[in-house]
C-alpha atoms as a PDB file:
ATOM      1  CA  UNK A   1      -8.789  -8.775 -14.666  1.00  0.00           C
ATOM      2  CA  UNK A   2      -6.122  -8.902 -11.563  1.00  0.00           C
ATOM      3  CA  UNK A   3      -6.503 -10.403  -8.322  1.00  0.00           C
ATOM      4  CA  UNK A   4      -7.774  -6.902  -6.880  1.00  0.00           C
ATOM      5  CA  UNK A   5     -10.706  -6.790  -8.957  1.00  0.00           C
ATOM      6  CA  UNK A   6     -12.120  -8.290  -6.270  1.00  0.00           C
ATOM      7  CA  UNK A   7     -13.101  -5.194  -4.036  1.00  0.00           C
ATOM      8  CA  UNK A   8     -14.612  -6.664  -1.117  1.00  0.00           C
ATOM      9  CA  UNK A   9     -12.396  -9.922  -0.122  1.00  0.00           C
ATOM     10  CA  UNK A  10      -9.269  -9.258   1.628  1.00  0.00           C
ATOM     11  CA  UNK A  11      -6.174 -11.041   1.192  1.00  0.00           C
ATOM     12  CA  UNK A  12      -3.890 -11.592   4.470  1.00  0.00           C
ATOM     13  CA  UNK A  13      -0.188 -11.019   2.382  1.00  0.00           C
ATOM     14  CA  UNK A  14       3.177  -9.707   3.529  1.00  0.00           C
ATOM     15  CA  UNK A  15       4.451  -7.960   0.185  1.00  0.00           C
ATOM     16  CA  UNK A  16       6.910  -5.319   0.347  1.00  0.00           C
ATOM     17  CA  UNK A  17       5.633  -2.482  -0.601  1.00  0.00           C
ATOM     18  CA  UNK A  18       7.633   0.908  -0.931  1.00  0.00           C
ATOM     19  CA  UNK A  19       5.517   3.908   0.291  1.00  0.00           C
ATOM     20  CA  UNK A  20       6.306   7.859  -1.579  1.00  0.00           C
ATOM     21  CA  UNK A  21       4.572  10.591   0.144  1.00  0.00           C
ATOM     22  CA  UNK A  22       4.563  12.901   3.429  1.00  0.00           C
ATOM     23  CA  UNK A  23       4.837  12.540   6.699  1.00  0.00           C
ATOM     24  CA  UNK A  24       2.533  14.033   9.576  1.00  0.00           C
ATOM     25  CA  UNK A  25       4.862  16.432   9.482  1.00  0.00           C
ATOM     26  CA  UNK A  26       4.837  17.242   5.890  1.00  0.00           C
ATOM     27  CA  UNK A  27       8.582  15.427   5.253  1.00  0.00           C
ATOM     28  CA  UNK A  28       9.039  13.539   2.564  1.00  0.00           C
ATOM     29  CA  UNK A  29       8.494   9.437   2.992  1.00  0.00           C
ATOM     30  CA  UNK A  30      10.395   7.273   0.973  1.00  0.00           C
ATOM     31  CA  UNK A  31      10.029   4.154   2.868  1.00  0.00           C
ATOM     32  CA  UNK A  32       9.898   0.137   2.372  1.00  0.00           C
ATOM     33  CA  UNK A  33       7.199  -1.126   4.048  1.00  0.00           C
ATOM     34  CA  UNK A  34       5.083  -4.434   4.447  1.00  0.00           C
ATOM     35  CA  UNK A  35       1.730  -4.762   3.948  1.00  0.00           C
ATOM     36  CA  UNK A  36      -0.565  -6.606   6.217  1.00  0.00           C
ATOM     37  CA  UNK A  37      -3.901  -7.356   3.477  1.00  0.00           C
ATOM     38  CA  UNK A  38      -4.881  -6.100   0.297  1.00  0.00           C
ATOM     39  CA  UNK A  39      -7.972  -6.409  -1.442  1.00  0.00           C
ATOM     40  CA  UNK A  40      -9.677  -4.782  -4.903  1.00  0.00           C
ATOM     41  CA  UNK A  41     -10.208  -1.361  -3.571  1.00  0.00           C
ATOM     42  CA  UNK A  42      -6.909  -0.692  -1.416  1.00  0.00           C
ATOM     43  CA  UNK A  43      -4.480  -2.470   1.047  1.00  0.00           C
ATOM     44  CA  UNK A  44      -3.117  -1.588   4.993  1.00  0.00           C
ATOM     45  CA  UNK A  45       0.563  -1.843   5.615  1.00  0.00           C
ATOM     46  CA  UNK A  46       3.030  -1.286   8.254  1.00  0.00           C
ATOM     47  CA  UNK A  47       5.648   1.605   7.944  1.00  0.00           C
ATOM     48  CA  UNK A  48       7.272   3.326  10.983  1.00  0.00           C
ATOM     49  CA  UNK A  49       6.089   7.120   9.658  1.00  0.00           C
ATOM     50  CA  UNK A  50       2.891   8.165   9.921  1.00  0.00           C
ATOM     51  CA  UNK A  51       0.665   9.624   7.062  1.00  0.00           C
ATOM     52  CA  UNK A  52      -2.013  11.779   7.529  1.00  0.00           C
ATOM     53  CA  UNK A  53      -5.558  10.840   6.344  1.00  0.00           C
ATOM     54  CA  UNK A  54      -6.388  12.208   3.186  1.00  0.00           C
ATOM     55  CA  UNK A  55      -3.010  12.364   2.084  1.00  0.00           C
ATOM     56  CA  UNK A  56      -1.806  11.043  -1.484  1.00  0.00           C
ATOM     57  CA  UNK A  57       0.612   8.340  -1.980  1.00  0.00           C
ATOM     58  CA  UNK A  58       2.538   6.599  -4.162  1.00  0.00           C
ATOM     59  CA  UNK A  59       3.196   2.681  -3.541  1.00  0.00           C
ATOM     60  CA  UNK A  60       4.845   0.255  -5.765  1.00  0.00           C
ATOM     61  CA  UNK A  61       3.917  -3.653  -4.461  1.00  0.00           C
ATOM     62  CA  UNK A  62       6.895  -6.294  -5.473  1.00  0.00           C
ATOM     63  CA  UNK A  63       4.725  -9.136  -6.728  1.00  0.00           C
ATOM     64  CA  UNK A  64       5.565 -12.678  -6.084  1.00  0.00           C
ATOM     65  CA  UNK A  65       5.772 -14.871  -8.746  1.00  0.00           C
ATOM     66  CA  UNK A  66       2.268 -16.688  -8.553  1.00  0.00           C
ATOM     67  CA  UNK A  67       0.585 -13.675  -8.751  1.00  0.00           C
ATOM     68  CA  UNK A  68       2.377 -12.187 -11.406  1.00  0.00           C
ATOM     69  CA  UNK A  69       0.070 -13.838 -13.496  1.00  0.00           C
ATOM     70  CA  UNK A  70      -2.734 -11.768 -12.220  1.00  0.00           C
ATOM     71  CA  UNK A  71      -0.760  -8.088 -13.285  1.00  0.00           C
ATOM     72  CA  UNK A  72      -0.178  -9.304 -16.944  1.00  0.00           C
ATOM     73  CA  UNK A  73       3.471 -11.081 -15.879  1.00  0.00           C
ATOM     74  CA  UNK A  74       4.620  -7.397 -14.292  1.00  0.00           C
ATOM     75  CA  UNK A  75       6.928  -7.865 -11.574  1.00  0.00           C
ATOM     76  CA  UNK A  76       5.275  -4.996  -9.422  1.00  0.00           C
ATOM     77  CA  UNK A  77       1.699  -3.298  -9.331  1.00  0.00           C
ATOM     78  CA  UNK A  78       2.229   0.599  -9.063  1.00  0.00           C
ATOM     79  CA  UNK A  79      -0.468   2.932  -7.836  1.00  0.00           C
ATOM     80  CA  UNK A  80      -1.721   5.997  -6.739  1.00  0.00           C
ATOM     81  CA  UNK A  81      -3.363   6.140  -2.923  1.00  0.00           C
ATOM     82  CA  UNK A  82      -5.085   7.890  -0.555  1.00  0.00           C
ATOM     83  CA  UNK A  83      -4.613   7.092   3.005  1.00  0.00           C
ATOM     84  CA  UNK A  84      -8.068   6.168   4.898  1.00  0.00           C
ATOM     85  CA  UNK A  85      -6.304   4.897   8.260  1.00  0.00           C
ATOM     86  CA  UNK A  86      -3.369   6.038   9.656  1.00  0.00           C
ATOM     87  CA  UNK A  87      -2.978   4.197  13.855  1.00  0.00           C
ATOM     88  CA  UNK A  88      -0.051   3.841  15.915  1.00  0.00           C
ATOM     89  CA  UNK A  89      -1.168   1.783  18.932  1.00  0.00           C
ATOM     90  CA  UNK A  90       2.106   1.522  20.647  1.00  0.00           C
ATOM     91  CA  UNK A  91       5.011   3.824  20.419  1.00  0.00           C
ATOM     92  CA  UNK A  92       7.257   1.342  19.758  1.00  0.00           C
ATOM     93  CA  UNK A  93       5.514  -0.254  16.721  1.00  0.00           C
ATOM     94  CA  UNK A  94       4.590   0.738  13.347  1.00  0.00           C
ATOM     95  CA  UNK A  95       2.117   2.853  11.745  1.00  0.00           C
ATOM     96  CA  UNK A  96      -1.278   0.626  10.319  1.00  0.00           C
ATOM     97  CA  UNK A  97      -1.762   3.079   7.550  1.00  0.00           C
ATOM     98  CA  UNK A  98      -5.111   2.031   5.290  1.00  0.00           C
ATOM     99  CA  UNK A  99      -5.182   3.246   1.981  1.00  0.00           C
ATOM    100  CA  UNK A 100      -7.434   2.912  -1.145  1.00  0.00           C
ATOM    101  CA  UNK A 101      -5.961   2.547  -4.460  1.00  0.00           C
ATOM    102  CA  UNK A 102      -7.081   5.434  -7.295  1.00  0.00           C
ATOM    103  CA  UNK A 103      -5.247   4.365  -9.934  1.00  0.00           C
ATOM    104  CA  UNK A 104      -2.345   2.773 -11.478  1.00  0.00           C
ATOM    105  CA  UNK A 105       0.589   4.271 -12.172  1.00  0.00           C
ATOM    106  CA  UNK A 106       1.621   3.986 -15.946  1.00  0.00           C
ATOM    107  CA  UNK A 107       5.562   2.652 -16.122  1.00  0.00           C
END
C-alpha cells in the first residue's frame, strides 16, 4: 500500500514532477513541473503550458527519500493521467492543471 492509497486526503507537497503530453494546441509537452498536492486518486501541479481537459498524460514524480518507503524504495512513481483541471488565472503565471492518476506506468 503507498501513501496515495489514500484517495480522499490531500497532501500539500512540492515534488518535481515531469509532465509528457499535448498542449492546447496539440504540441508536444515535455516539461518539468511542480506539483502543488497530491492525494490517492490524482495530484494538481504547476507547468507554464496548458493541457486540455480530457487529455492523457504521462508524469513521472521524483520521490523524496522518506517517502520512498511508501513506492517499495523506487526513486520515482510513474503514471498515466488524465487532466480534470486545466486554469491559468493570470497571464503571467502558470497553468493549475488537475489530473487523476489511471495507472502506473510499468519501468
Amino acid at each position: 500500500m503507498t501513501i496515495l492509497a489514500a484517495r480522499e486526503r490531500r497532501i500539500e507537497i512540492q515534488l518535481p514532477v515531469e509532465v509528457r503530453g499535448q498542449d492546447l494546441a496539440g504540441g508536444a509537452v515535455r516539461e518539468e513541473a511542480r506539483s502543488l498536492n497530491i492525494s490517492g486518486g490524482g495530484m494538481c501541479f504547476e507547468c507554464w503550458r496548458g493541457v486540455a481537459p480530457g487529455s492523457r498524460v504521462v508524469l513521472r514524480i521524483a520521490l523524496p527519500p522518506a517517502l520512498r518507503k511508501h513506492f517499495g524504495g523506487h526513486t520515482e512513481y510513474r503514471v498515466k493521467a488524465v487532466v480534470c483541471r486545466s486554469v491559468r488565472l493570470d497571464p503571467a503565471r502558470e497553468f493549475s492543471i488537475g489530473v487523476r492518476f489511471l495507472e502506473e506506468v510499468g519501468e
